[in-house]
PDB file of N, CA and C in Angstrom:
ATOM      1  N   UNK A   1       0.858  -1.164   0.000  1.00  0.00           N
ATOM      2  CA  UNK A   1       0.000   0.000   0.000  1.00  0.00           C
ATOM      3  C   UNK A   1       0.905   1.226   0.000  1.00  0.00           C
ATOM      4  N   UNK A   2       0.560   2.112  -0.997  1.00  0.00           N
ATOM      5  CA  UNK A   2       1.512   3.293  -1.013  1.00  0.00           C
ATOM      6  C   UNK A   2       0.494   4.469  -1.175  1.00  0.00           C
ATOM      7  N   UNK A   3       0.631   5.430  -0.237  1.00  0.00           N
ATOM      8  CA  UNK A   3       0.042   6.557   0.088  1.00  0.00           C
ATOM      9  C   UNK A   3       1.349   7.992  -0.534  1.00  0.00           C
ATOM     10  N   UNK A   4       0.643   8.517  -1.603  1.00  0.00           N
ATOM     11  CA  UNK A   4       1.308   9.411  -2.067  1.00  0.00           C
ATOM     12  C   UNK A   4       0.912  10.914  -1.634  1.00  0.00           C
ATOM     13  N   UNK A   5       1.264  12.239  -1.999  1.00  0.00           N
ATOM     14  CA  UNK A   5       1.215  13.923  -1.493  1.00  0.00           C
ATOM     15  C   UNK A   5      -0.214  14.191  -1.472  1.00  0.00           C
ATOM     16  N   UNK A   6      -0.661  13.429  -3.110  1.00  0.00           N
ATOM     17  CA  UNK A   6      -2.212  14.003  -3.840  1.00  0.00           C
ATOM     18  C   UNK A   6      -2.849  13.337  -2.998  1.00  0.00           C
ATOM     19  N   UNK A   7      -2.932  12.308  -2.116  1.00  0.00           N
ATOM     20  CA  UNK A   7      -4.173  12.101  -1.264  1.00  0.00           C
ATOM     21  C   UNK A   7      -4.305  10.821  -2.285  1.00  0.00           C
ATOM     22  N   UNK A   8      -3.701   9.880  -3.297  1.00  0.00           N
ATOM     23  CA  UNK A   8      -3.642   8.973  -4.471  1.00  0.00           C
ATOM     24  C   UNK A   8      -3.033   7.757  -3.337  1.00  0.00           C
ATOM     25  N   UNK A   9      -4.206   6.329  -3.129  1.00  0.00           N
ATOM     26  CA  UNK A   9      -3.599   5.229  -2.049  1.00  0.00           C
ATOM     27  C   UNK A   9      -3.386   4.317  -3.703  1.00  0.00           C
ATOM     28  N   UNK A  10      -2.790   3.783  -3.360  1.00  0.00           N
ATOM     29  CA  UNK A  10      -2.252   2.688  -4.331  1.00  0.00           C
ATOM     30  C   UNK A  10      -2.164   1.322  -3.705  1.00  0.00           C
ATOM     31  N   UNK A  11      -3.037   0.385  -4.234  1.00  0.00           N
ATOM     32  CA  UNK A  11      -2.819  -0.910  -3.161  1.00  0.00           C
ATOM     33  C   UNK A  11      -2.735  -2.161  -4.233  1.00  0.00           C
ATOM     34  N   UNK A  12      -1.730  -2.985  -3.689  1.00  0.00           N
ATOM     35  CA  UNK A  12      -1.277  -4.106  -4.577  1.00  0.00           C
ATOM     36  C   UNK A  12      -1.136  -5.065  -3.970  1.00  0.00           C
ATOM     37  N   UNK A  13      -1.667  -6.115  -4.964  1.00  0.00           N
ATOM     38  CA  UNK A  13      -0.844  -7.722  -3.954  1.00  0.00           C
ATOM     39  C   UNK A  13      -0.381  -8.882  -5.196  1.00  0.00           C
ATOM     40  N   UNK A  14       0.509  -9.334  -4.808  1.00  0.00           N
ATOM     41  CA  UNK A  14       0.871 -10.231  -6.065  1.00  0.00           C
ATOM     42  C   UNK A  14       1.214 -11.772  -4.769  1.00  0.00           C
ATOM     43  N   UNK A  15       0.502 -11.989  -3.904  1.00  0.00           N
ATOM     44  CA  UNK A  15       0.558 -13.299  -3.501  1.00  0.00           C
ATOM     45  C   UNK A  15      -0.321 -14.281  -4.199  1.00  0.00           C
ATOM     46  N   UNK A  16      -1.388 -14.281  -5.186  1.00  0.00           N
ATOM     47  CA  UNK A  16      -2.303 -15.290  -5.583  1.00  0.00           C
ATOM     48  C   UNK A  16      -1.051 -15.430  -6.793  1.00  0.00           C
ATOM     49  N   UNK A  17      -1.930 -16.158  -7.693  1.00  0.00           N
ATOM     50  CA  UNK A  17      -0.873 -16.765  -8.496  1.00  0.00           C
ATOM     51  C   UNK A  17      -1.703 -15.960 -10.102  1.00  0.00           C
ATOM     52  N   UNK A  18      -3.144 -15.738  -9.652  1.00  0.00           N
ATOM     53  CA  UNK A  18      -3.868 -15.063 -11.102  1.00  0.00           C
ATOM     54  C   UNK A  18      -4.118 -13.574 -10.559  1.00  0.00           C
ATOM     55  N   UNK A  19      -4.360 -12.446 -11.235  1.00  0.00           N
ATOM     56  CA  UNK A  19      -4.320 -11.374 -11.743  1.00  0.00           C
ATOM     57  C   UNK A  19      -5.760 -11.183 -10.768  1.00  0.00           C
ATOM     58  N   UNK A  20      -7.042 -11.933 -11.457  1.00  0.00           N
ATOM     59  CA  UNK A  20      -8.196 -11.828 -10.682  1.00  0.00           C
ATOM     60  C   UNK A  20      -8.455 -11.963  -9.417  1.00  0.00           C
ATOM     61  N   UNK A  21      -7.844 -12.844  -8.730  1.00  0.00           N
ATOM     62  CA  UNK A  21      -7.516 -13.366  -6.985  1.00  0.00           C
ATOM     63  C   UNK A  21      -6.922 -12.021  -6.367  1.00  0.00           C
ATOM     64  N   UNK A  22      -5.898 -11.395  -6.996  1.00  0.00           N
ATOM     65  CA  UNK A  22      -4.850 -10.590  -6.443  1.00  0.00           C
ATOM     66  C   UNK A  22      -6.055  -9.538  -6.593  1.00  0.00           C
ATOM     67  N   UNK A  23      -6.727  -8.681  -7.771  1.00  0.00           N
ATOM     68  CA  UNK A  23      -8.144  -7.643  -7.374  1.00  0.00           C
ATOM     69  C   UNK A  23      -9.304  -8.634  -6.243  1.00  0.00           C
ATOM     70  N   UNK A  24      -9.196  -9.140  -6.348  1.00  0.00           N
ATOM     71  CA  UNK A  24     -10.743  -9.815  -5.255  1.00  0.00           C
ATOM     72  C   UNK A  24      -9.937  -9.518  -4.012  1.00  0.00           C
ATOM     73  N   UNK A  25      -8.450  -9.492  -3.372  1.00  0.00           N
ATOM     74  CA  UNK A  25      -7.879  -9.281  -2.378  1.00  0.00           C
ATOM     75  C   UNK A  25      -7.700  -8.070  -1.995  1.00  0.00           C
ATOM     76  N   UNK A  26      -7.336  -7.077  -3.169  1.00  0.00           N
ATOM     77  CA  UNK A  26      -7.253  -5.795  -2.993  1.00  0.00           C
ATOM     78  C   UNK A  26      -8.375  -5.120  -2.564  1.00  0.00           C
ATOM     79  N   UNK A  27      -9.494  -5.648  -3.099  1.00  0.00           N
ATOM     80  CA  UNK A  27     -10.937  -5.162  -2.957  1.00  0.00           C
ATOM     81  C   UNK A  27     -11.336  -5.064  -1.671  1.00  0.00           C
ATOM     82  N   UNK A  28     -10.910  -6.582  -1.219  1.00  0.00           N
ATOM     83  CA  UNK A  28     -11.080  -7.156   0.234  1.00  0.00           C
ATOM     84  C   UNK A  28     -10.885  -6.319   0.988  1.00  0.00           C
ATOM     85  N   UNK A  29      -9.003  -6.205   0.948  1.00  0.00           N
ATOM     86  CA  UNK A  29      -9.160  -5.352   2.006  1.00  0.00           C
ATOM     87  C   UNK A  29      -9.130  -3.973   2.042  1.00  0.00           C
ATOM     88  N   UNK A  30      -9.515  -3.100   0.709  1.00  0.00           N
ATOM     89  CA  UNK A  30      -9.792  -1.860   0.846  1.00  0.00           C
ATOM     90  C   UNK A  30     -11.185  -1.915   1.576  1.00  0.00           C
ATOM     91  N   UNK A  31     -12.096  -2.751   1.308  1.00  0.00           N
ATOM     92  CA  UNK A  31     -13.516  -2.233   2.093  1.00  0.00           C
ATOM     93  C   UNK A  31     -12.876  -2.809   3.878  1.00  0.00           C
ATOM     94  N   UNK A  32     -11.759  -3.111   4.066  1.00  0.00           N
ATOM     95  CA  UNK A  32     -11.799  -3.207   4.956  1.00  0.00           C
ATOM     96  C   UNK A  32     -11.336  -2.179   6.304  1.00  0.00           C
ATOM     97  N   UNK A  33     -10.523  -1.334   5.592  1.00  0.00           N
ATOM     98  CA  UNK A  33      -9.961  -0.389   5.582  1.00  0.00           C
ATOM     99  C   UNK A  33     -11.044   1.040   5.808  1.00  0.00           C
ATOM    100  N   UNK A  34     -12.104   0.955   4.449  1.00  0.00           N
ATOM    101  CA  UNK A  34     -12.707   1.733   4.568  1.00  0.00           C
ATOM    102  C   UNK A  34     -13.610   1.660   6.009  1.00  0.00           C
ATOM    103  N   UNK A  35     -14.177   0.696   6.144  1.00  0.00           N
ATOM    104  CA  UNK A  35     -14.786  -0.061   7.472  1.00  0.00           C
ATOM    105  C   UNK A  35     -14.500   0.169   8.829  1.00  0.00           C
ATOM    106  N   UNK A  36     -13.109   0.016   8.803  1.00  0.00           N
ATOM    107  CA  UNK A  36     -11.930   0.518  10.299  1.00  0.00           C
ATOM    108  C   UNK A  36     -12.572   2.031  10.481  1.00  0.00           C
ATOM    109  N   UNK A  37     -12.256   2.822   9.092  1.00  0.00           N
ATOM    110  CA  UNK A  37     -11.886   4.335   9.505  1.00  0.00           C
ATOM    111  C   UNK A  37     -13.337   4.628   9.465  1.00  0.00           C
ATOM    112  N   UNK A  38     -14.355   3.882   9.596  1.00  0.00           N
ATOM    113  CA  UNK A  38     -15.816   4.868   9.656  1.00  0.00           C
ATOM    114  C   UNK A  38     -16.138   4.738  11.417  1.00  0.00           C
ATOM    115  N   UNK A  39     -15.881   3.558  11.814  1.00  0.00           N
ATOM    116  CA  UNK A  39     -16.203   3.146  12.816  1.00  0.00           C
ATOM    117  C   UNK A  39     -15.432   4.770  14.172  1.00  0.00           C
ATOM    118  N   UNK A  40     -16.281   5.264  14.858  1.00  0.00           N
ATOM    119  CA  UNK A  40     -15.737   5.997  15.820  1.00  0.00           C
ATOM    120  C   UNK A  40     -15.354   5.418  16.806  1.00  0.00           C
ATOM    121  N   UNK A  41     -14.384   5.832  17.327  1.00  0.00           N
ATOM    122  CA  UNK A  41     -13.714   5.625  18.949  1.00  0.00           C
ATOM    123  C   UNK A  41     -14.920   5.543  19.661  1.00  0.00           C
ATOM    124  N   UNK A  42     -14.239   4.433  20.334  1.00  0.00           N
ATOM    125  CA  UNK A  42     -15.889   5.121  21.998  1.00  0.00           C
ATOM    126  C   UNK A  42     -15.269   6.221  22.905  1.00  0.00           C
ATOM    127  N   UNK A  43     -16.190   6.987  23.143  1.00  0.00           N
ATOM    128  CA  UNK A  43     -15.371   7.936  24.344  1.00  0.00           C
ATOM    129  C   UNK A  43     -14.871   7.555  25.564  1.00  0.00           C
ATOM    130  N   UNK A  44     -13.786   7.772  26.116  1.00  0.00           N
ATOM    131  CA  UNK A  44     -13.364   6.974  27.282  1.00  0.00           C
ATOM    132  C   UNK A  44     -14.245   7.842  28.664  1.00  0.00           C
ATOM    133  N   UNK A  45     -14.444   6.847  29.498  1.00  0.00           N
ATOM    134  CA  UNK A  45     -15.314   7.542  30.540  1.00  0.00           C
ATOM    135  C   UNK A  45     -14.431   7.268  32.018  1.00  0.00           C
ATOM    136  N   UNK A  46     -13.697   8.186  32.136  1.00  0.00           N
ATOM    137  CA  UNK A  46     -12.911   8.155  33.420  1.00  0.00           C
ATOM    138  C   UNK A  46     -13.606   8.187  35.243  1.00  0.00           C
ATOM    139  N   UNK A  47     -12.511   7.214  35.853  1.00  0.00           N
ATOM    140  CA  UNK A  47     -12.841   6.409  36.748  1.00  0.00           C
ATOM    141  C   UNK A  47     -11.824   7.254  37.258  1.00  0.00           C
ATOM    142  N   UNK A  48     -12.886   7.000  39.150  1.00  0.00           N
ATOM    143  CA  UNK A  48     -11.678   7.186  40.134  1.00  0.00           C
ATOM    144  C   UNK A  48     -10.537   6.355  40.134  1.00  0.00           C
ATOM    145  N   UNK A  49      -9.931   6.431  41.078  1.00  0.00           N
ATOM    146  CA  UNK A  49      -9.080   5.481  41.713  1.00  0.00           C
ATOM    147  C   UNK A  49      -9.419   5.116  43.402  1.00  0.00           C
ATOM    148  N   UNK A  50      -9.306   3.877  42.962  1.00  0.00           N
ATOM    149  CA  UNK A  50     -10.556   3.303  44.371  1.00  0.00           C
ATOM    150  C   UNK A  50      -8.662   3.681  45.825  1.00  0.00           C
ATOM    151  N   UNK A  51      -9.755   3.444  46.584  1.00  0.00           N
ATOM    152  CA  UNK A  51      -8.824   4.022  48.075  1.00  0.00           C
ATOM    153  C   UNK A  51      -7.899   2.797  48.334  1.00  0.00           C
ATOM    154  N   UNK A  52      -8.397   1.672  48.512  1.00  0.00           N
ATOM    155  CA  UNK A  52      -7.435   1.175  48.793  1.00  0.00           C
ATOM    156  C   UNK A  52      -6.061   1.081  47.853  1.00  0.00           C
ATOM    157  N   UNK A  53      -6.259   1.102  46.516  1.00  0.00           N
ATOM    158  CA  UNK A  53      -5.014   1.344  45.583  1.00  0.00           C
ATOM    159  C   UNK A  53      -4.224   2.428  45.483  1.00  0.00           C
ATOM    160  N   UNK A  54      -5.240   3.754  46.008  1.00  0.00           N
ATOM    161  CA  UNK A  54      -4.389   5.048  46.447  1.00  0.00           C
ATOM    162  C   UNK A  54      -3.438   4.659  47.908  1.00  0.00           C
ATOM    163  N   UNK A  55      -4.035   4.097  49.148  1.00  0.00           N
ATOM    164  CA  UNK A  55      -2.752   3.776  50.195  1.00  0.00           C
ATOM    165  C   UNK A  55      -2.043   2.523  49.639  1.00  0.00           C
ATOM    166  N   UNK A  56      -2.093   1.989  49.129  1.00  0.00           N
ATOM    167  CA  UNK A  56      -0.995   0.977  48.375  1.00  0.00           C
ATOM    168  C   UNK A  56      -0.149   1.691  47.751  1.00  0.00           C
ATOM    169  N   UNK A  57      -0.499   2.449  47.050  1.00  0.00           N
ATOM    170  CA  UNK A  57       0.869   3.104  46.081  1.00  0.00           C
ATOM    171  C   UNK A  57       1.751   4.449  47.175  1.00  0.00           C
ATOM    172  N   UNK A  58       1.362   4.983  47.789  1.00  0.00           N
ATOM    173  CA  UNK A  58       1.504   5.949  48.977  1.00  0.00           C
ATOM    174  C   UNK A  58       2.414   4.814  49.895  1.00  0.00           C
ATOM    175  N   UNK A  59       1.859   3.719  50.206  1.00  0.00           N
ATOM    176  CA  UNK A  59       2.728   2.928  51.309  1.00  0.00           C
ATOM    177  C   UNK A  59       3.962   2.315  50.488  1.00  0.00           C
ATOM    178  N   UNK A  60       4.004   2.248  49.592  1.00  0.00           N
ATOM    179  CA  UNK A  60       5.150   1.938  48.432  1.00  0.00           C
ATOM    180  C   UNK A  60       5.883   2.483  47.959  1.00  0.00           C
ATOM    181  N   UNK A  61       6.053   4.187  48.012  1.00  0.00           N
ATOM    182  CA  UNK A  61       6.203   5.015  47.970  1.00  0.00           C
ATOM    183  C   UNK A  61       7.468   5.613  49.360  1.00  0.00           C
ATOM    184  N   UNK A  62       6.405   5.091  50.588  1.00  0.00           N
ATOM    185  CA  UNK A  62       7.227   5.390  51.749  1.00  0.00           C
ATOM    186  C   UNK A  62       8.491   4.166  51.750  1.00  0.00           C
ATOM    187  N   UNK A  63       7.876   3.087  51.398  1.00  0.00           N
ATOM    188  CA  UNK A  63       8.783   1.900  51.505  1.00  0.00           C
ATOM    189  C   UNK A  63      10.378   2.304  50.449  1.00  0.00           C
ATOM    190  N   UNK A  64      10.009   2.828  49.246  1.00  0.00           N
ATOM    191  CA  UNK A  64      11.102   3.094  48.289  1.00  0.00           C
ATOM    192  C   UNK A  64      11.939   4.456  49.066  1.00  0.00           C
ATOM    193  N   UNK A  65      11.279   5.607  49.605  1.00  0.00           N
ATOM    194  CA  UNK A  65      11.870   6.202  50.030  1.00  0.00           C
ATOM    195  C   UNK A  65      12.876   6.188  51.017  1.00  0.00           C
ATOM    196  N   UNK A  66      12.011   5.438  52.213  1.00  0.00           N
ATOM    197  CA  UNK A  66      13.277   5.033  53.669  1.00  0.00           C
ATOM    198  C   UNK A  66      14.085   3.871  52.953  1.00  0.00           C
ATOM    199  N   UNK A  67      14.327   2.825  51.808  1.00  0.00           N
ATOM    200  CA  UNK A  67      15.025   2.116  51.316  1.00  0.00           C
ATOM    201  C   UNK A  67      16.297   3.085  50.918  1.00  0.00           C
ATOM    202  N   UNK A  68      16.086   4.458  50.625  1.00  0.00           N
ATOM    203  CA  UNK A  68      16.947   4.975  49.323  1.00  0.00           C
ATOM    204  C   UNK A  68      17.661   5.964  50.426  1.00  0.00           C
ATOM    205  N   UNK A  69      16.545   5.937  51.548  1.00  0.00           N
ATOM    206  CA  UNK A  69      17.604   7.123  52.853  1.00  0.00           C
ATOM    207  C   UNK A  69      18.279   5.878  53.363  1.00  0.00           C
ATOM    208  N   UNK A  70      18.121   4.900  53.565  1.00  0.00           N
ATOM    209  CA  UNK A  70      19.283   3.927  54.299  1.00  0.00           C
ATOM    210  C   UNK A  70      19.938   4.090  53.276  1.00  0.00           C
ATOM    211  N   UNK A  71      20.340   3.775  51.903  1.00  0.00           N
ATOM    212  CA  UNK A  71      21.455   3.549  51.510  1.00  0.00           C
ATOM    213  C   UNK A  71      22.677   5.259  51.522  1.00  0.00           C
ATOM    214  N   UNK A  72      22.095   6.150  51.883  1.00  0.00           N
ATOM    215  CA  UNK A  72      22.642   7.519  52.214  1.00  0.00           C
ATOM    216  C   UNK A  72      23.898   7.171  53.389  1.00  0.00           C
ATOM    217  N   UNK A  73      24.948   8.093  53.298  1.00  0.00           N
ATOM    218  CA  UNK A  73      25.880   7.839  54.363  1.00  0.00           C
ATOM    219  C   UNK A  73      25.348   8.794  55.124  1.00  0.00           C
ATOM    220  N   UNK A  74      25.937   8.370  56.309  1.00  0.00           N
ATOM    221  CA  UNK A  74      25.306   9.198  58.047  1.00  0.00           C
ATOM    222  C   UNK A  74      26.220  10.652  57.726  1.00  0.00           C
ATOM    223  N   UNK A  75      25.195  11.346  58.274  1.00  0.00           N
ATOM    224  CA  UNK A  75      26.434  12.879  58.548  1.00  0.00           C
ATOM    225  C   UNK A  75      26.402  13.084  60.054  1.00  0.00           C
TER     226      UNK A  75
END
């Protein structure tokens, strides 16, 4: 598939062995293509973050920190 400046897609396949197979493939998957890009995104619908996964990451947090002050030399 080659997408040129003019907005011109060019799509080829030479895996069948006849001329006609290789358009019935191209065909294929241009409507398939076309198909993908009609379809819209779903809108994403944002979620809290439940509590107990907020003090999990907070207590993991403290754990990495006093790990990284022990390895500190004493003054």
């Amino acid at each position: 598939m080659i997408h040129h400046e003019e907005g011109i897609l060019i799509m080829t396949c030479q895996e069948e062995r006849y001329q006609h197979a290789n358009k019935e493939k191209v065909i294929h998957h241009f409507t398939q293509l076309i198909r993908e890009a009609c379809v819209e995104p779903k809108e994403r619908i944002s979620t809290n973050v439940p509590m107990a996964e907020r003090e999990a990451r907070i207590m993991d947090k403290k754990f990495t920190s006093t790990t990284k002050q022990l390895r500190q030399t004493p003054r």
